[in-house]
C-alpha atoms as a PDB file:
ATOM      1  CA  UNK A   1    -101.373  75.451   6.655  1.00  0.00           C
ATOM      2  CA  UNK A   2     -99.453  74.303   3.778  1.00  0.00           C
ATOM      3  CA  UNK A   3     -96.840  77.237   4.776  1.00  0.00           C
ATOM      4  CA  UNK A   4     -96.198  75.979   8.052  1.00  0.00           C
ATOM      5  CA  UNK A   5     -96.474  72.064   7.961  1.00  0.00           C
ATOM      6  CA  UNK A   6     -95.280  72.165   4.275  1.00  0.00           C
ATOM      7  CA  UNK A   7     -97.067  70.342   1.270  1.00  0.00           C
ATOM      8  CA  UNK A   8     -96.815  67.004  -0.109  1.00  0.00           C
ATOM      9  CA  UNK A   9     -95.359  67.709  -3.376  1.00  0.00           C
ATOM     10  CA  UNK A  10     -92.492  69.714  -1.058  1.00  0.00           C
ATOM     11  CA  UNK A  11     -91.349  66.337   0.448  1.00  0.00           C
ATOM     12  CA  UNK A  12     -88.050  64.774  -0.625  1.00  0.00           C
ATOM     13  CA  UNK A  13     -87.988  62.273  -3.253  1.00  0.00           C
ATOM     14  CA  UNK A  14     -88.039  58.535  -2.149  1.00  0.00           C
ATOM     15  CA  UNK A  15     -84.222  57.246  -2.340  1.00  0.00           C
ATOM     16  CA  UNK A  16     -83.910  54.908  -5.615  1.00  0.00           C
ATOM     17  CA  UNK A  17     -82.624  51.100  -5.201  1.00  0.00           C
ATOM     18  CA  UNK A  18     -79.561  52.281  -5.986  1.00  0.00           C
ATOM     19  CA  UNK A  19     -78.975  55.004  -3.568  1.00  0.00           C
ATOM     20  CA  UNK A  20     -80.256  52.210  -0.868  1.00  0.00           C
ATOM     21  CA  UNK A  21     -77.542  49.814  -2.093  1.00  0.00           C
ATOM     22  CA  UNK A  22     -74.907  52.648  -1.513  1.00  0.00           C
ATOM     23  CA  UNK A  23     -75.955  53.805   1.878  1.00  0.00           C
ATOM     24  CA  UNK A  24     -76.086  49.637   3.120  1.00  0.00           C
ATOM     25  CA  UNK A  25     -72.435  49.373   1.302  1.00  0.00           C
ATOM     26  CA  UNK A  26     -71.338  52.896   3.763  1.00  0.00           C
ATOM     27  CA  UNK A  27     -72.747  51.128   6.534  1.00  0.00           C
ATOM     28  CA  UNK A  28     -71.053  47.731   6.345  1.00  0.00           C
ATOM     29  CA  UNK A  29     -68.079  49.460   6.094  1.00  0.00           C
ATOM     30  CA  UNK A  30     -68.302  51.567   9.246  1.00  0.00           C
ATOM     31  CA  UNK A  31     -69.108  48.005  10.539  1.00  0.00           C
ATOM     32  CA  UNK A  32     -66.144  46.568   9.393  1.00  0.00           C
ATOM     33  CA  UNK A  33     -64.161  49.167  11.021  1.00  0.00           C
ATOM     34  CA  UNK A  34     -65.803  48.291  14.724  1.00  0.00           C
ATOM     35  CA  UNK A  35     -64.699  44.310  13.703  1.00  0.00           C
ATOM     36  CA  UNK A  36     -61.451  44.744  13.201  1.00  0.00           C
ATOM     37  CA  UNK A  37     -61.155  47.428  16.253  1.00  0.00           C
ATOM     38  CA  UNK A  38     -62.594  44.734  18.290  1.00  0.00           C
ATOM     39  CA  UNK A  39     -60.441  42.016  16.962  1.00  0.00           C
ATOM     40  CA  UNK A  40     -57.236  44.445  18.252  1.00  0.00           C
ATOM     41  CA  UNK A  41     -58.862  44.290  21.930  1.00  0.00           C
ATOM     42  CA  UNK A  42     -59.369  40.992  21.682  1.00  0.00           C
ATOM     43  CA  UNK A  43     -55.843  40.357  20.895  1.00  0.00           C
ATOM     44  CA  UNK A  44     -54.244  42.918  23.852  1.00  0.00           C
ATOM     45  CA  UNK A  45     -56.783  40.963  26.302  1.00  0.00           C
ATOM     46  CA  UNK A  46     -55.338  37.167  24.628  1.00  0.00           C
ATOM     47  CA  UNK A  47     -52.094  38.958  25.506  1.00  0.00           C
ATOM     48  CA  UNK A  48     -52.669  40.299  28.855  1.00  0.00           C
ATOM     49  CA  UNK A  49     -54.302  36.688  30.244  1.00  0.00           C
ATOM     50  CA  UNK A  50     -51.969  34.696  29.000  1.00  0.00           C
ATOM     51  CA  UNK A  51     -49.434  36.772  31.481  1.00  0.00           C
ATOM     52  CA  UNK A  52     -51.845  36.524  34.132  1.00  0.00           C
ATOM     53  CA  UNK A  53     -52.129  34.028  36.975  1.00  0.00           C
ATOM     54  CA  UNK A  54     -55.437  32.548  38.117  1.00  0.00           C
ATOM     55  CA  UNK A  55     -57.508  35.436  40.333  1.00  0.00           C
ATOM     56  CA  UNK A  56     -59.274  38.445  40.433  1.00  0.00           C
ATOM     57  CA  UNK A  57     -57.400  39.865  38.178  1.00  0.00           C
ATOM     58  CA  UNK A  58     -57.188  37.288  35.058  1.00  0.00           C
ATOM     59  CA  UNK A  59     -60.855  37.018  35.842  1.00  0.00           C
ATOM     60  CA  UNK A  60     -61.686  40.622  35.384  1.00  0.00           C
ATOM     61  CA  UNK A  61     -59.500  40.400  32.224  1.00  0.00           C
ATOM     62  CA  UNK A  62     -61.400  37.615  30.821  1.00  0.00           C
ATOM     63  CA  UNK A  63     -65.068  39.789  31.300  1.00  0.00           C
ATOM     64  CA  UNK A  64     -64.020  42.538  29.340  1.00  0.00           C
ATOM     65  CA  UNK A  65     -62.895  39.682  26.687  1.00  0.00           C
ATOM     66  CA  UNK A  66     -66.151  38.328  26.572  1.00  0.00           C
ATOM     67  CA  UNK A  67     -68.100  41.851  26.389  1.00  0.00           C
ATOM     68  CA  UNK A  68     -65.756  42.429  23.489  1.00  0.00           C
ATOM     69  CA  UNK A  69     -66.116  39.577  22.054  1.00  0.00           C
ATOM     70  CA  UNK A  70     -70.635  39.417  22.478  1.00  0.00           C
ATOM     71  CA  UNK A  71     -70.222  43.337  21.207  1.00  0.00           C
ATOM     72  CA  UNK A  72     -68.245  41.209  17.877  1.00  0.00           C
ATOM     73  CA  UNK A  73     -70.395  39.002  17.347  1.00  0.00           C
ATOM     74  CA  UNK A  74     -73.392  41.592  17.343  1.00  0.00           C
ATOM     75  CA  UNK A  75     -71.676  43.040  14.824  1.00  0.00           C
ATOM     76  CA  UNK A  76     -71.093  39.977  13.074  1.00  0.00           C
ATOM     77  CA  UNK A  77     -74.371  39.602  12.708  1.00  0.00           C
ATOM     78  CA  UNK A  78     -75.600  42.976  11.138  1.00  0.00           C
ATOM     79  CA  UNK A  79     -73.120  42.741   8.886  1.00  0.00           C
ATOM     80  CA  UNK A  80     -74.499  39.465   7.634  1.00  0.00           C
ATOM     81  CA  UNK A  81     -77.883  40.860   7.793  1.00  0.00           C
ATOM     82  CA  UNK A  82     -76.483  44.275   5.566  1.00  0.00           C
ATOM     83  CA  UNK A  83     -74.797  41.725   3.420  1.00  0.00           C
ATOM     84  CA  UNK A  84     -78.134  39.706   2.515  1.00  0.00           C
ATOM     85  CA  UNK A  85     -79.913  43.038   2.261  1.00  0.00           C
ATOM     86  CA  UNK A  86     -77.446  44.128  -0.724  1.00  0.00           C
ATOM     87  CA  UNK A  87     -77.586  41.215  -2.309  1.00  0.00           C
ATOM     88  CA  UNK A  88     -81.369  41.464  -2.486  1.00  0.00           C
ATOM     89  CA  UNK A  89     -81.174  45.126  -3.739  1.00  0.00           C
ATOM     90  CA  UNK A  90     -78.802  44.109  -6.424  1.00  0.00           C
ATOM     91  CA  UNK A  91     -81.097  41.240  -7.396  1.00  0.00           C
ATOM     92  CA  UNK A  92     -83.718  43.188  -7.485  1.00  0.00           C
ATOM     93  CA  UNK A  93     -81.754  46.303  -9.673  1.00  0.00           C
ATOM     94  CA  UNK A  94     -80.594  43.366 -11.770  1.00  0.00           C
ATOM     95  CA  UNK A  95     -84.223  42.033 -12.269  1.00  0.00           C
ATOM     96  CA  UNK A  96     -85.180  46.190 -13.208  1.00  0.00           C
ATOM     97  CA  UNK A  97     -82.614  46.556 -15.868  1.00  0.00           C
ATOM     98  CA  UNK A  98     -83.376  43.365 -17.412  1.00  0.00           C
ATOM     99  CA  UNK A  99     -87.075  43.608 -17.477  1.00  0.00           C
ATOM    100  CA  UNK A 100     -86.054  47.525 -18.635  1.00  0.00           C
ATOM    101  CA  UNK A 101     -84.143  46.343 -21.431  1.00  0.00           C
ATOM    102  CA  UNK A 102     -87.061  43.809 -22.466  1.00  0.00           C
ATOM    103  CA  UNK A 103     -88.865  46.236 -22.502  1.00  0.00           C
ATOM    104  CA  UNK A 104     -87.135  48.838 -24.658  1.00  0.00           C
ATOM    105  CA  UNK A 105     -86.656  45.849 -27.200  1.00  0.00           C
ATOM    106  CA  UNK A 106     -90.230  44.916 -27.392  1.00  0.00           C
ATOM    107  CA  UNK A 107     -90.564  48.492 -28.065  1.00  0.00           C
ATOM    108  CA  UNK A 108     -88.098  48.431 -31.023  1.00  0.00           C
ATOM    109  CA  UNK A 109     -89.818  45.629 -32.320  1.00  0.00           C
ATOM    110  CA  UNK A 110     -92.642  47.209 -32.371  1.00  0.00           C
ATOM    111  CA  UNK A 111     -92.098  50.159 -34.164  1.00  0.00           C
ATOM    112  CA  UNK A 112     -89.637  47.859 -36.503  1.00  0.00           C
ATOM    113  CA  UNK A 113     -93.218  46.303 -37.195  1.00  0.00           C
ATOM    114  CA  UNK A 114     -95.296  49.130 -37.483  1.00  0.00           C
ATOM    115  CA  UNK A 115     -92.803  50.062 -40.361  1.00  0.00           C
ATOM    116  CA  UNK A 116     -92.469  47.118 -41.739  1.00  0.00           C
ATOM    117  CA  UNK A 117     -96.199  47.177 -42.612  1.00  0.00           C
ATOM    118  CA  UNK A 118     -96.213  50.169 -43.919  1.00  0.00           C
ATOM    119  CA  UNK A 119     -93.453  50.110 -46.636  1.00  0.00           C
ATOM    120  CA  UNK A 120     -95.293  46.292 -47.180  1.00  0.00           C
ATOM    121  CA  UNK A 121     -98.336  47.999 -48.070  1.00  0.00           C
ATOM    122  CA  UNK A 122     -96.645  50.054 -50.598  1.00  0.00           C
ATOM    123  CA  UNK A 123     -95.666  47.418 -52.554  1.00  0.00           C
ATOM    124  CA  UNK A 124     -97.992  45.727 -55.052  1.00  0.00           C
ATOM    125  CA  UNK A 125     -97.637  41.923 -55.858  1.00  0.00           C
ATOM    126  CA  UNK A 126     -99.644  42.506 -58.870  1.00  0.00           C
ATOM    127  CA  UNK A 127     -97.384  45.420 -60.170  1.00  0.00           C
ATOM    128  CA  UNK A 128     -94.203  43.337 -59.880  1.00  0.00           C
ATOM    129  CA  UNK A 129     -95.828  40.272 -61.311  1.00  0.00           C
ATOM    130  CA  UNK A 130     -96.852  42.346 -64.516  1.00  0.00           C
ATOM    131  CA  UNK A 131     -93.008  43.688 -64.325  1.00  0.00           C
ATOM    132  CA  UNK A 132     -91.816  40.436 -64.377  1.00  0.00           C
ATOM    133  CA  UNK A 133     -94.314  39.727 -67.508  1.00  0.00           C
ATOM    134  CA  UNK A 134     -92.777  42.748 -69.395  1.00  0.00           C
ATOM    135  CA  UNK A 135     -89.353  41.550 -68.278  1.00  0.00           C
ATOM    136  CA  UNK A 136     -89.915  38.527 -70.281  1.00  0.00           C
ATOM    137  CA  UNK A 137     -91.464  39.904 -73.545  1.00  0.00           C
ATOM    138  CA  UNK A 138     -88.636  42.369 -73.676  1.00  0.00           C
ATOM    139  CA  UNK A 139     -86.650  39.168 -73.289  1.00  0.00           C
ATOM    140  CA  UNK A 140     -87.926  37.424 -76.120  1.00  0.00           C
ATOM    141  CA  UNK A 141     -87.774  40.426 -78.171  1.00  0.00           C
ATOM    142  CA  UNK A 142     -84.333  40.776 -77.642  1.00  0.00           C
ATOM    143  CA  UNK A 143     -83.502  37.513 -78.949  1.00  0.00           C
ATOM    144  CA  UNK A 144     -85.520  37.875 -81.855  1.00  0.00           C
ATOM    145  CA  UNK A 145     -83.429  40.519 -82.850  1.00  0.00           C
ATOM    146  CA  UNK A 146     -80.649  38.891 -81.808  1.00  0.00           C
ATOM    147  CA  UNK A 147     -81.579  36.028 -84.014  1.00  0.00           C
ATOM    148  CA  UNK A 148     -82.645  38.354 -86.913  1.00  0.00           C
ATOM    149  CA  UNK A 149     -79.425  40.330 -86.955  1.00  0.00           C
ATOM    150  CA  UNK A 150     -77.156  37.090 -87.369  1.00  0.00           C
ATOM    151  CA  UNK A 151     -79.161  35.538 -89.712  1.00  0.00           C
ATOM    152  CA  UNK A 152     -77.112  34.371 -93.079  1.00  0.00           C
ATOM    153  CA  UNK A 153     -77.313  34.477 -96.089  1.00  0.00           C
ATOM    154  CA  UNK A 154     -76.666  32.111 -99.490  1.00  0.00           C
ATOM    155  CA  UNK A 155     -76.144  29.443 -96.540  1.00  0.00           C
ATOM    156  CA  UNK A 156     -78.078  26.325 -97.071  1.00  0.00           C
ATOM    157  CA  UNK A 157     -79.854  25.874 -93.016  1.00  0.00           C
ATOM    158  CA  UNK A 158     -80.892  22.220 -93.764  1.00  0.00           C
ATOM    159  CA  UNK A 159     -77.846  20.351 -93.471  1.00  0.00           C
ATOM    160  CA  UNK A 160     -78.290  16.734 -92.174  1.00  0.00           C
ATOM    161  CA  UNK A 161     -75.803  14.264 -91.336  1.00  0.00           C
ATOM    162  CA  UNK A 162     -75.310  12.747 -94.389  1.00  0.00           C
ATOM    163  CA  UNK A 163     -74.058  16.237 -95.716  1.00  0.00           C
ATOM    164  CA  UNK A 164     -71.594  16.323 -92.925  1.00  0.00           C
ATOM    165  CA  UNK A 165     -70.300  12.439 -93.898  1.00  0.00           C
ATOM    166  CA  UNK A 166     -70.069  13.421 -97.335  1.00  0.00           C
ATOM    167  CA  UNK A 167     -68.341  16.522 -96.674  1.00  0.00           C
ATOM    168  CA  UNK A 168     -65.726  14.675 -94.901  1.00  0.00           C
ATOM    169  CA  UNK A 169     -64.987  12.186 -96.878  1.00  0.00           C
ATOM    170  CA  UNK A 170     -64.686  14.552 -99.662  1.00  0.00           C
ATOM    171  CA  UNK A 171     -61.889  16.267 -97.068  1.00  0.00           C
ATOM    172  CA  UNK A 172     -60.650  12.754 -96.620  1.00  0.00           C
ATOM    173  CA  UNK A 173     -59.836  12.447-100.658  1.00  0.00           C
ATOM    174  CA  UNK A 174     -58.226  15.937-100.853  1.00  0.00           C
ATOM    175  CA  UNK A 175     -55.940  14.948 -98.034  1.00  0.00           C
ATOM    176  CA  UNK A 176     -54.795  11.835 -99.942  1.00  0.00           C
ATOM    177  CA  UNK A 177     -55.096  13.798-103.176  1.00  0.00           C
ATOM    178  CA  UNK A 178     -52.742  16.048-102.192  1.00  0.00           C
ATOM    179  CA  UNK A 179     -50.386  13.390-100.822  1.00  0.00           C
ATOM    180  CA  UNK A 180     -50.030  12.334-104.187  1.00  0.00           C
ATOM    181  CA  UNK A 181     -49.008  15.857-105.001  1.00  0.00           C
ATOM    182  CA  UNK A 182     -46.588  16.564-107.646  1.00  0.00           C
ATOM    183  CA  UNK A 183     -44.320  17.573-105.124  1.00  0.00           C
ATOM    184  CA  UNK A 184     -43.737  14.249-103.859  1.00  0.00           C
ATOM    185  CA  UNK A 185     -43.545  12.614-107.444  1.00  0.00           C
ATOM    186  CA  UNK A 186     -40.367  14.883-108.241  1.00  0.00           C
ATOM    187  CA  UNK A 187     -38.345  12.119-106.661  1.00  0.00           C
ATOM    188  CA  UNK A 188     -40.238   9.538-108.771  1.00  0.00           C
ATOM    189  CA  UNK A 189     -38.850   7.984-112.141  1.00  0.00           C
ATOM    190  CA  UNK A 190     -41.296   8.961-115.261  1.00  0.00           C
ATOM    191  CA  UNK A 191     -43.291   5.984-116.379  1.00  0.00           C
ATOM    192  CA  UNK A 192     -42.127   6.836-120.221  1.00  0.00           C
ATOM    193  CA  UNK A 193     -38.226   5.510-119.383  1.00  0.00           C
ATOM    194  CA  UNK A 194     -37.474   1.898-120.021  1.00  0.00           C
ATOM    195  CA  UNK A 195     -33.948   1.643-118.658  1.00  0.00           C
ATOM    196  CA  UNK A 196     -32.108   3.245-115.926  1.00  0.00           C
ATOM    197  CA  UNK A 197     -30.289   6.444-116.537  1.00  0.00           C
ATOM    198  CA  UNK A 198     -26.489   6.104-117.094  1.00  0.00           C
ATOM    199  CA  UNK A 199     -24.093   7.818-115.445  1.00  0.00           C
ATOM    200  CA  UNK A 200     -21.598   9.666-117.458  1.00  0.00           C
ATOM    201  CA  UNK A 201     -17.994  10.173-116.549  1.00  0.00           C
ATOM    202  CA  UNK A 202     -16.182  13.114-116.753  1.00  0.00           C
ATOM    203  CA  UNK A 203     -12.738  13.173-119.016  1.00  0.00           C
ATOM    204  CA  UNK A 204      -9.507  12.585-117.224  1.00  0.00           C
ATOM    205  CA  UNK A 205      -7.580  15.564-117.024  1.00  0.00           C
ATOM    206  CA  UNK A 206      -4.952  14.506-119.961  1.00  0.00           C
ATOM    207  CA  UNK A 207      -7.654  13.584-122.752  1.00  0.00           C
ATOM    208  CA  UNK A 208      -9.131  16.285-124.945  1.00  0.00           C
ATOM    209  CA  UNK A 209     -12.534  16.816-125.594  1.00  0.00           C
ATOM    210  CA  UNK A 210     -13.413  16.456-129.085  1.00  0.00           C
ATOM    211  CA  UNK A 211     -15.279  18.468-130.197  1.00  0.00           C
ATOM    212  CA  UNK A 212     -18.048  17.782-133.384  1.00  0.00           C
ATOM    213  CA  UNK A 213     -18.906  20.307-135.363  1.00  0.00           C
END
């Protein structure tokens, strides 16, 4: 039986929403084409009334305008209905993606989470709380060496503030000492002359020196 009336899993596949959406688009356009073939009679009918007088004639003119134009309008109106129909469809294929893309990201997610936990669980809060504990004695130690490696030596450590005051006012002296200087006494008259020196003249030219033996 199967070989003469065929099987089920031998029938053709359903057409997807998107091969319906294609096939309405063909057909609206074949519809199209009857609309504007039935605008062009409309117009050669316009034409051939409007040279027409009233009788038989104009009147049989004017039924084939009206057939034309009912046939139009019938058109009009499937084409409206293929119009809707699309819009559906692509409502509908718009509503599929979507919820297909929602879909693959909740599925991301997921795994991202699955993941997640697991590298989580590797990690041990107590491990990198004792880390940071070593972290800290290796710390200190460092700046006890630190400490013990710059450490003088024949240097008093207790100096208070009353060191420092003396200190400067011991720099204080020097500076005045040292204005004193005996570089800026060699200007200065020695405190062992009584009266001013004189100033001695040099012979004129004419006079001879005498000289004492």
């Amino acid at each position: 039986m199967n070989r003469i009336f065929g099987s089920s899993a031998s029938k053709k596949p359903k057409p997807s929403l998107q091969d319906a959406i294609a096939s309405t688009d063909v057909r609206m356009s074949s519809i199209e084409v009857k609309i504007k073939k039935l605008d062009g009679e409309l117009g050669r009918y316009k034409e051939q009334m409007a040279k027409l007088r009233n009788g038989p004639g104009k009147d049989a003119v004017q039924q084939r305008a009206l057939r034309t134009l009912k046939q139009k309008r019938m058109y009009e109106g499937q084409l409206a209905q293929l119009a809707q129909q699309t819009f559906n469809m692509e409502s509908a294929a718009l509503t599929t993606e979507n919820l297909r893309n929602t879909m693959a990201t909740m599925d991301a997610m997921q795994i991202a989470n699955k993941e997640m936990r697991k590298q989580y669980g590797k990690i041990d809060i107590d491990k990198i709380e004792a880390m940071h504990y070593d972290m800290e004695d290796l710390l200190e130690q460092a700046n006890e060496i630190q400490e013990s490696l710059g450490r003088s030596y024949a240097v008093p450590d207790e100096i208070d503030e009353a060191d420092l005051e003396a200190e400067l006012d011991a720099l204080a002296l020097e500076e005045d000492d040292e204005g004193t200087s005996y570089l800026s006494d060699l200007n200065k008259v020695p405190d062992f002359v009584d009266e001013p020196p004189v100033e001695v003249q040099s012979p004129a030219p004419h006079e001879a020196v005498k000289t004492t033996w």
